[in-house]
N, C-alpha and C. Protein backbone atom coordinates (compact mmCIF):
# COMPACT_ATOMS: atom_id res chain seq x y z
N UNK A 1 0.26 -69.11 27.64
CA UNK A 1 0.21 -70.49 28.15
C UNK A 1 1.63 -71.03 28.30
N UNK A 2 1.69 -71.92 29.49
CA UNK A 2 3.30 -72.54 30.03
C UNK A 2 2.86 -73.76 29.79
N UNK A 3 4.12 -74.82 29.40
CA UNK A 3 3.86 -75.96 29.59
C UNK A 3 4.97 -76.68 30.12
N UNK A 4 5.21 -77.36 30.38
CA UNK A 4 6.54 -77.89 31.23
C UNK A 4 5.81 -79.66 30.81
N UNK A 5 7.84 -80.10 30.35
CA UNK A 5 7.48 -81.45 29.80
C UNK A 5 8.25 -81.79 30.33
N UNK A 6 8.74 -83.28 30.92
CA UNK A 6 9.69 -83.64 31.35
C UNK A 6 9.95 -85.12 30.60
N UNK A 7 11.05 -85.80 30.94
CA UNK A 7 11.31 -86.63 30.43
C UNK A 7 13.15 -87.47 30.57
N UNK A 8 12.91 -88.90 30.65
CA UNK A 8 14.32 -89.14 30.99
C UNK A 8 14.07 -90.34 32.49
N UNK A 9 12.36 -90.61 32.46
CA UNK A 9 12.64 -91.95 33.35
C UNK A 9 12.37 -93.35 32.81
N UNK A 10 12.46 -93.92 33.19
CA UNK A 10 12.61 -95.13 32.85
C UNK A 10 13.10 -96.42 34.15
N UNK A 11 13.13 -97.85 33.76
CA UNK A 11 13.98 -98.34 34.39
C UNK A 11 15.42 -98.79 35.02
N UNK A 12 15.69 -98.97 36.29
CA UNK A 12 17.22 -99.19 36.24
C UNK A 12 17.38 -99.65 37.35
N UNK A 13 18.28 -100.54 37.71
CA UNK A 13 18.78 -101.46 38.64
C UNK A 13 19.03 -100.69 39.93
N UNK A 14 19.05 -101.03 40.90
CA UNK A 14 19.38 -100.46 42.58
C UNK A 14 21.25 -100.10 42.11
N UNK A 15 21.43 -98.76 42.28
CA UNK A 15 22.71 -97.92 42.62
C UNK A 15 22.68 -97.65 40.77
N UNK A 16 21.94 -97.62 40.51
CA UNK A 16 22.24 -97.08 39.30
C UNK A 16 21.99 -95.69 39.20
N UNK A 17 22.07 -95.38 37.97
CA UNK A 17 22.01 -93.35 37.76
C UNK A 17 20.71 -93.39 36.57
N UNK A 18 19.72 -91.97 36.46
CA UNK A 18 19.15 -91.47 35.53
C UNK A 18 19.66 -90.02 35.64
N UNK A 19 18.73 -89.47 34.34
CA UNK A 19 19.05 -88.06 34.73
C UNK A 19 17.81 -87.82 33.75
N UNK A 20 16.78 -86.85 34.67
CA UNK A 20 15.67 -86.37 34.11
C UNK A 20 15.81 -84.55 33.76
N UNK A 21 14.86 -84.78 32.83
CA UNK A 21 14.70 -83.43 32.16
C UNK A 21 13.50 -82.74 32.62
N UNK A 22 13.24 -81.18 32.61
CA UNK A 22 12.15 -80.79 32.56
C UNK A 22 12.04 -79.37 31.62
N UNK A 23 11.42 -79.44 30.38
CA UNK A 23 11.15 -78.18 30.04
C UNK A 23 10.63 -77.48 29.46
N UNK A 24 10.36 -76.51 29.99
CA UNK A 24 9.65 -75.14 29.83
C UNK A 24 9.17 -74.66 29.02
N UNK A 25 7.98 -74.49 27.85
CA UNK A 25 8.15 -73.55 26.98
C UNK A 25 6.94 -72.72 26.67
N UNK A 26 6.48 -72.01 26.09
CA UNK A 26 5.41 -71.22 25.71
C UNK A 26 5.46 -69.65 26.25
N UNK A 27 5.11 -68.53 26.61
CA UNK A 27 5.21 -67.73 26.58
C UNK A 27 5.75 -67.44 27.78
N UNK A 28 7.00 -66.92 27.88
CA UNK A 28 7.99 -67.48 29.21
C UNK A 28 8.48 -65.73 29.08
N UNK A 29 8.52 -64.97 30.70
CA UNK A 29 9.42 -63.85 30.05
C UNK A 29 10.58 -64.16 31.27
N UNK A 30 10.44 -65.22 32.41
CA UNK A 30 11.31 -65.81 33.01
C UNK A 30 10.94 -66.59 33.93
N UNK A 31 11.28 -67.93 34.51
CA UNK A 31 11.45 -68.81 34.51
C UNK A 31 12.29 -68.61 36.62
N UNK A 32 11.07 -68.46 37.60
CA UNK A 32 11.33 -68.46 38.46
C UNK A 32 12.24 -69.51 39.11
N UNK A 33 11.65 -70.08 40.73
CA UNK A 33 12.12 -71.44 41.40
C UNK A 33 11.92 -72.64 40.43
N UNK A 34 12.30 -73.55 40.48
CA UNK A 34 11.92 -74.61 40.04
C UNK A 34 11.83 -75.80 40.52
N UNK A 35 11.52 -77.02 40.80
CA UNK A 35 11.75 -78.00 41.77
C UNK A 35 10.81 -79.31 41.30
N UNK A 36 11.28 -80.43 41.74
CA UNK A 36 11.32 -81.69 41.52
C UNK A 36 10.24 -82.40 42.86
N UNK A 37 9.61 -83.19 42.35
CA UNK A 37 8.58 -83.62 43.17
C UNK A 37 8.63 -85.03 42.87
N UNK A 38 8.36 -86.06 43.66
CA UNK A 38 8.06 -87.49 43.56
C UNK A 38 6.74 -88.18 44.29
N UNK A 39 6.07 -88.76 43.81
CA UNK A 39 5.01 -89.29 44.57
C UNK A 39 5.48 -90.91 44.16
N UNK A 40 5.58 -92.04 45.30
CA UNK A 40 5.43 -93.50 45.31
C UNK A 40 4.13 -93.62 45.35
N UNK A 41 3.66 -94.92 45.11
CA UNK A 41 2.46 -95.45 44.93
C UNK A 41 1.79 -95.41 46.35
N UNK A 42 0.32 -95.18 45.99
CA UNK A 42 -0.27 -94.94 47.90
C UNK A 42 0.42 -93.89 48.63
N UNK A 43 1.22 -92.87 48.36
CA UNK A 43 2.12 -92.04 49.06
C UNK A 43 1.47 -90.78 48.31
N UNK A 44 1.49 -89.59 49.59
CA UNK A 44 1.31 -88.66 49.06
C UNK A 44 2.82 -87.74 48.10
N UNK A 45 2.41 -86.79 47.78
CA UNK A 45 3.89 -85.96 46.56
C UNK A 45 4.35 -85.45 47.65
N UNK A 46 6.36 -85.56 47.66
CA UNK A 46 6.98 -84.76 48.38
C UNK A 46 8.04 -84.43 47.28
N UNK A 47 8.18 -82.94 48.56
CA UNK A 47 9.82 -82.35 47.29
C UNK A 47 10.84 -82.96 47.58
N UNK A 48 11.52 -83.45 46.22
CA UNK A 48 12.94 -83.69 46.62
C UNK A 48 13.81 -82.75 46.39
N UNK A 49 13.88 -81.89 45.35
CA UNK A 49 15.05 -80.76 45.45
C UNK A 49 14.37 -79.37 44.74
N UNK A 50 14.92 -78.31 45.00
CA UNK A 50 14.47 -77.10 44.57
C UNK A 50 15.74 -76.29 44.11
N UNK A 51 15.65 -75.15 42.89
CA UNK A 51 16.56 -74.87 42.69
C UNK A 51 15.77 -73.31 42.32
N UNK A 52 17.08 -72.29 42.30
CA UNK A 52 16.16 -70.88 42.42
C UNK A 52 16.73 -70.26 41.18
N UNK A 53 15.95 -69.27 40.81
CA UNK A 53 16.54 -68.33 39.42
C UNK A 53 17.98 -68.21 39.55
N UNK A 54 18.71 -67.61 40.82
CA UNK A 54 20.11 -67.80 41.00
C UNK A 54 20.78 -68.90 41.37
N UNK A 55 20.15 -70.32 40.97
CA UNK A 55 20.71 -71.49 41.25
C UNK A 55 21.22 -71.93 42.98
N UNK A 56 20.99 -71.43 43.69
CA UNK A 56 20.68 -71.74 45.21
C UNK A 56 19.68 -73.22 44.64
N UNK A 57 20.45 -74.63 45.71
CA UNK A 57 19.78 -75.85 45.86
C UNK A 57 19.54 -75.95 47.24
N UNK A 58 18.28 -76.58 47.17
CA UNK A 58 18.50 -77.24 48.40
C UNK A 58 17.61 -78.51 48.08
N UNK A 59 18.01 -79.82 48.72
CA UNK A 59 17.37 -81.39 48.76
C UNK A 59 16.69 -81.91 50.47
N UNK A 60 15.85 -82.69 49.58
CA UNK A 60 15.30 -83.42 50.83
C UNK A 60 16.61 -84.56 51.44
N UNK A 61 16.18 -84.58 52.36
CA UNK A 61 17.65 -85.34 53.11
C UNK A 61 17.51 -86.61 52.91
N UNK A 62 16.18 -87.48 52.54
CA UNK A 62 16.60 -88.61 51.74
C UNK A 62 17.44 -88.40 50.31
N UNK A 63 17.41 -87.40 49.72
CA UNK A 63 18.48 -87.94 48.01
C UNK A 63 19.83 -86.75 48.36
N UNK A 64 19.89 -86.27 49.63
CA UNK A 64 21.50 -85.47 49.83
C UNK A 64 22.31 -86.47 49.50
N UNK A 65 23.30 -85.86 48.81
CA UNK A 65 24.19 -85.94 48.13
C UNK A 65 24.41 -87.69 47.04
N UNK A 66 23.46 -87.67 47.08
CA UNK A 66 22.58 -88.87 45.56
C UNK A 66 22.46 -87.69 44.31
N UNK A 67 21.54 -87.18 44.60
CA UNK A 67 21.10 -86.08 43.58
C UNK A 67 21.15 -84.97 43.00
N UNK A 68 21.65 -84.28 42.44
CA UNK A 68 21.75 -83.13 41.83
C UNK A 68 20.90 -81.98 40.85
N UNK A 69 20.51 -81.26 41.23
CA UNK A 69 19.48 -80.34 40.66
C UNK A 69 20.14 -79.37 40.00
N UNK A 70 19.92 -79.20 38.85
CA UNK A 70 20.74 -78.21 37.83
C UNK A 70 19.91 -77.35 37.13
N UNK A 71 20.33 -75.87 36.04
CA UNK A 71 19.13 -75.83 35.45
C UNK A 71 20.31 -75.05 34.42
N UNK A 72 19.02 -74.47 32.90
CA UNK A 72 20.05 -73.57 31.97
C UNK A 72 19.23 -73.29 31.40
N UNK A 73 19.37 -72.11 32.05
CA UNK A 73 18.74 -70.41 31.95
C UNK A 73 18.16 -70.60 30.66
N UNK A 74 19.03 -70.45 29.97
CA UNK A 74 19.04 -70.11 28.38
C UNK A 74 17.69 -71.20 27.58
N UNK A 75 18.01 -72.27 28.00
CA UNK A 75 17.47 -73.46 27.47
C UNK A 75 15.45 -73.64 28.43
N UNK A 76 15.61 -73.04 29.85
CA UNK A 76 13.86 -72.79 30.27
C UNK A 76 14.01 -74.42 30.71
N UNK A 77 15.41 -74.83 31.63
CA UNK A 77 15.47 -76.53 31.74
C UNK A 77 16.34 -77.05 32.74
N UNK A 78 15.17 -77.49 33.56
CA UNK A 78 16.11 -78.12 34.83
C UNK A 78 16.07 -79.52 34.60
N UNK A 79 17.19 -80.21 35.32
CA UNK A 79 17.47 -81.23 35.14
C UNK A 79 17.93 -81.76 36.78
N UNK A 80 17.40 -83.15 37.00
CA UNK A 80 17.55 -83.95 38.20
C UNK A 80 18.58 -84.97 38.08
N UNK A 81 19.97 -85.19 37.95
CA UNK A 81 20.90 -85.89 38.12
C UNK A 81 20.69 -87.14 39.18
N UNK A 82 20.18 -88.43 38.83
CA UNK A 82 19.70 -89.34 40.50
C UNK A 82 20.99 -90.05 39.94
N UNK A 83 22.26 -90.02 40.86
CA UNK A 83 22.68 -91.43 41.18
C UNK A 83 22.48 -92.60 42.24
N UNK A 84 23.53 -93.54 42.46
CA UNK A 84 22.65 -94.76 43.64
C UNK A 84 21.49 -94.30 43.56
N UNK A 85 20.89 -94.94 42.73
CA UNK A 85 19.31 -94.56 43.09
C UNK A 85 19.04 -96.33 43.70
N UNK A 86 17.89 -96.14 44.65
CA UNK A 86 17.13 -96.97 45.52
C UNK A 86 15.96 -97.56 45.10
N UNK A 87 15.83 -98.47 45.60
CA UNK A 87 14.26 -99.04 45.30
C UNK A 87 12.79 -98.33 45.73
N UNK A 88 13.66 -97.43 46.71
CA UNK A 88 12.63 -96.72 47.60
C UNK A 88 13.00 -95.09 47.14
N UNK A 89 13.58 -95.04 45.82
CA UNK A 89 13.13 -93.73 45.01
C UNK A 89 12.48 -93.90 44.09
N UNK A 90 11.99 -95.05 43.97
CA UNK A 90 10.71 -95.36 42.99
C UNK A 90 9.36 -94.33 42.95
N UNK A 91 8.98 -93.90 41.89
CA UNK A 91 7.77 -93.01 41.74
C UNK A 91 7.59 -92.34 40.67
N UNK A 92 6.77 -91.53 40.99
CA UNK A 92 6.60 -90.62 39.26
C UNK A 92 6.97 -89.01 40.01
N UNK A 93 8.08 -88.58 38.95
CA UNK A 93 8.55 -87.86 39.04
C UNK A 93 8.03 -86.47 38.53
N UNK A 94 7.46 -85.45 39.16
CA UNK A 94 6.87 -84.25 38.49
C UNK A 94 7.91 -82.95 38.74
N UNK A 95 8.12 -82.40 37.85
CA UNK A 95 8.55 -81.11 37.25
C UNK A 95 7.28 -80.08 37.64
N UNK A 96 8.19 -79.01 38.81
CA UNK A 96 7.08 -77.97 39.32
C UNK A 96 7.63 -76.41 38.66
N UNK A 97 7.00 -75.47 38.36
CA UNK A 97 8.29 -73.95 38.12
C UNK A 97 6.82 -72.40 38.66
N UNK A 98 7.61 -71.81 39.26
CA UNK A 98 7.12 -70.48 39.27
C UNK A 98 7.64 -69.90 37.92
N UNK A 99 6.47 -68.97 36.60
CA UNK A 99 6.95 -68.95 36.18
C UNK A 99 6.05 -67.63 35.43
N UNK A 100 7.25 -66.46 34.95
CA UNK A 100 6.35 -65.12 34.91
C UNK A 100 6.06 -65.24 33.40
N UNK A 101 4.52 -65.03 32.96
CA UNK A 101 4.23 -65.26 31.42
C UNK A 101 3.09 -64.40 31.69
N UNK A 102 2.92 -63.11 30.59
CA UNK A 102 1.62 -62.49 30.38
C UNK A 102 1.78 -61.91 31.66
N UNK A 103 2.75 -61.31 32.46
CA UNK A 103 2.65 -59.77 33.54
C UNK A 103 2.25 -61.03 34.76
N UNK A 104 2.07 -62.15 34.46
CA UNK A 104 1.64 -62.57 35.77
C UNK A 104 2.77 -63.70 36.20
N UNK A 105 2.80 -63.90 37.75
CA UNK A 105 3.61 -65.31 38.04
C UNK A 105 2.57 -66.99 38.23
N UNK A 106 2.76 -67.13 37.24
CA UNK A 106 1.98 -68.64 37.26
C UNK A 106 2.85 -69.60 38.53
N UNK A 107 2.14 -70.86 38.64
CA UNK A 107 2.88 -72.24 39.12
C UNK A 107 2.47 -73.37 38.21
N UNK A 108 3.55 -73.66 37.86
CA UNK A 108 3.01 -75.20 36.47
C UNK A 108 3.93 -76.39 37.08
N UNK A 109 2.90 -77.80 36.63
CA UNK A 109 3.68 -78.81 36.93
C UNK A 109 3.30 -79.43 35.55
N UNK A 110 4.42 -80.48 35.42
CA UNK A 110 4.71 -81.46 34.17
C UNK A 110 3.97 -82.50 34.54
N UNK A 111 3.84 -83.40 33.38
CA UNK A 111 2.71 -84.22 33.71
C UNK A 111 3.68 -85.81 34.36
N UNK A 112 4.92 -85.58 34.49
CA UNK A 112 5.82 -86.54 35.36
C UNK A 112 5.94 -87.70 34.43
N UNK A 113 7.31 -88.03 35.18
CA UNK A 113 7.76 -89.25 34.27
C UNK A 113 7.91 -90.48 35.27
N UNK A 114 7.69 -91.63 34.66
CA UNK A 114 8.01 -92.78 35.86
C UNK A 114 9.75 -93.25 36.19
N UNK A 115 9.89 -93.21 37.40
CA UNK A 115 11.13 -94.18 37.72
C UNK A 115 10.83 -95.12 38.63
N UNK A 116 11.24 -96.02 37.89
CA UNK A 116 11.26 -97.54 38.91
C UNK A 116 12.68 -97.97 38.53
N UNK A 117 12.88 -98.75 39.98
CA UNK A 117 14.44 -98.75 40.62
C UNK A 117 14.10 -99.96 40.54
N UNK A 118 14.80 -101.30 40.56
CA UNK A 118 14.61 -102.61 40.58
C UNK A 118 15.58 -103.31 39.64
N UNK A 119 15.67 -104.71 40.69
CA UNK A 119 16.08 -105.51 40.03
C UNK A 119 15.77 -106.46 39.34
C-alpha cells in the first residue's frame, strides 16, 4: 500500500509565496513521475507541473516561471514552490505519483491541501 500526504497550504495575500509538500510512503521500491494538480471551485482538476524520476519539469503556462516543482529522491517528496501567487491560483491542491510497489506500477493521489490567495 502507497500513500501520498501532502501538506503546506494555507492562506496568503495576492503575490505572496507557499511551498507545498507531498509525501510518499509505504511500500515504495521507486517513486516514478510525479505531478501537481489543482482544482478551483466549480472547475474541473488541471495539471500544473510535472516532474520525472530524472527531474525533467515541465508547467502549465499559467504558473511558468511563478512555480517551481522539485523533488528528493531520497526523502519519496516533491515539493511545489508557488510564488506571486494569484487569486486565480486559488484551489485544492492534489499530489499525483506513478509509483512501483509490490512488482507493480500504481497511480496515487493525496488527498490535497487548500490554497486560497486573498486579501
Amino acid at each position: 500500500q502507497v500513500q501520498l500526504v501532502e501538506s503546506g497550504g494555507g492562506l496568503v495575500q495576492p503575490g505572496g509565496s507557499l511551498t507545498l509538500s507531498c509525501a510518499a510512503s509505504g511500500n515504495i521500491l521507486l517513486v516514478n513521475v510525479m505531478r501537481w494538480y489543482r482544482q478551483a471551485p466549480g472547475k474541473q482538476r488541471d495539471l500544473v507541473a510535472t516532474i520525472s524520476a530524472s527531474e525533467d519539469t515541465n508547467y502549465a503556462h499559467s504558473v511558468k516561471g511563478r512555480f517551481t516543482i522539485s523533488r528528493d529522491n531520497a526523502k519519496n517528496t516533491a515539493y511545489l514552490q508557488m510564488n506571486s501567487l494569484q487569486p486565480e491560483d486559488t484551489g485544492v491542491y492534489y499530489c499525483n505519483a506513478e509509483v512501483w510497489s509490490n512488482g507493480d506500477l500504481g497511480d496515487y493521489w493525496g488527498q490535497g491541501t487548500q490554497v486560497t490567495v486573498s486579501s
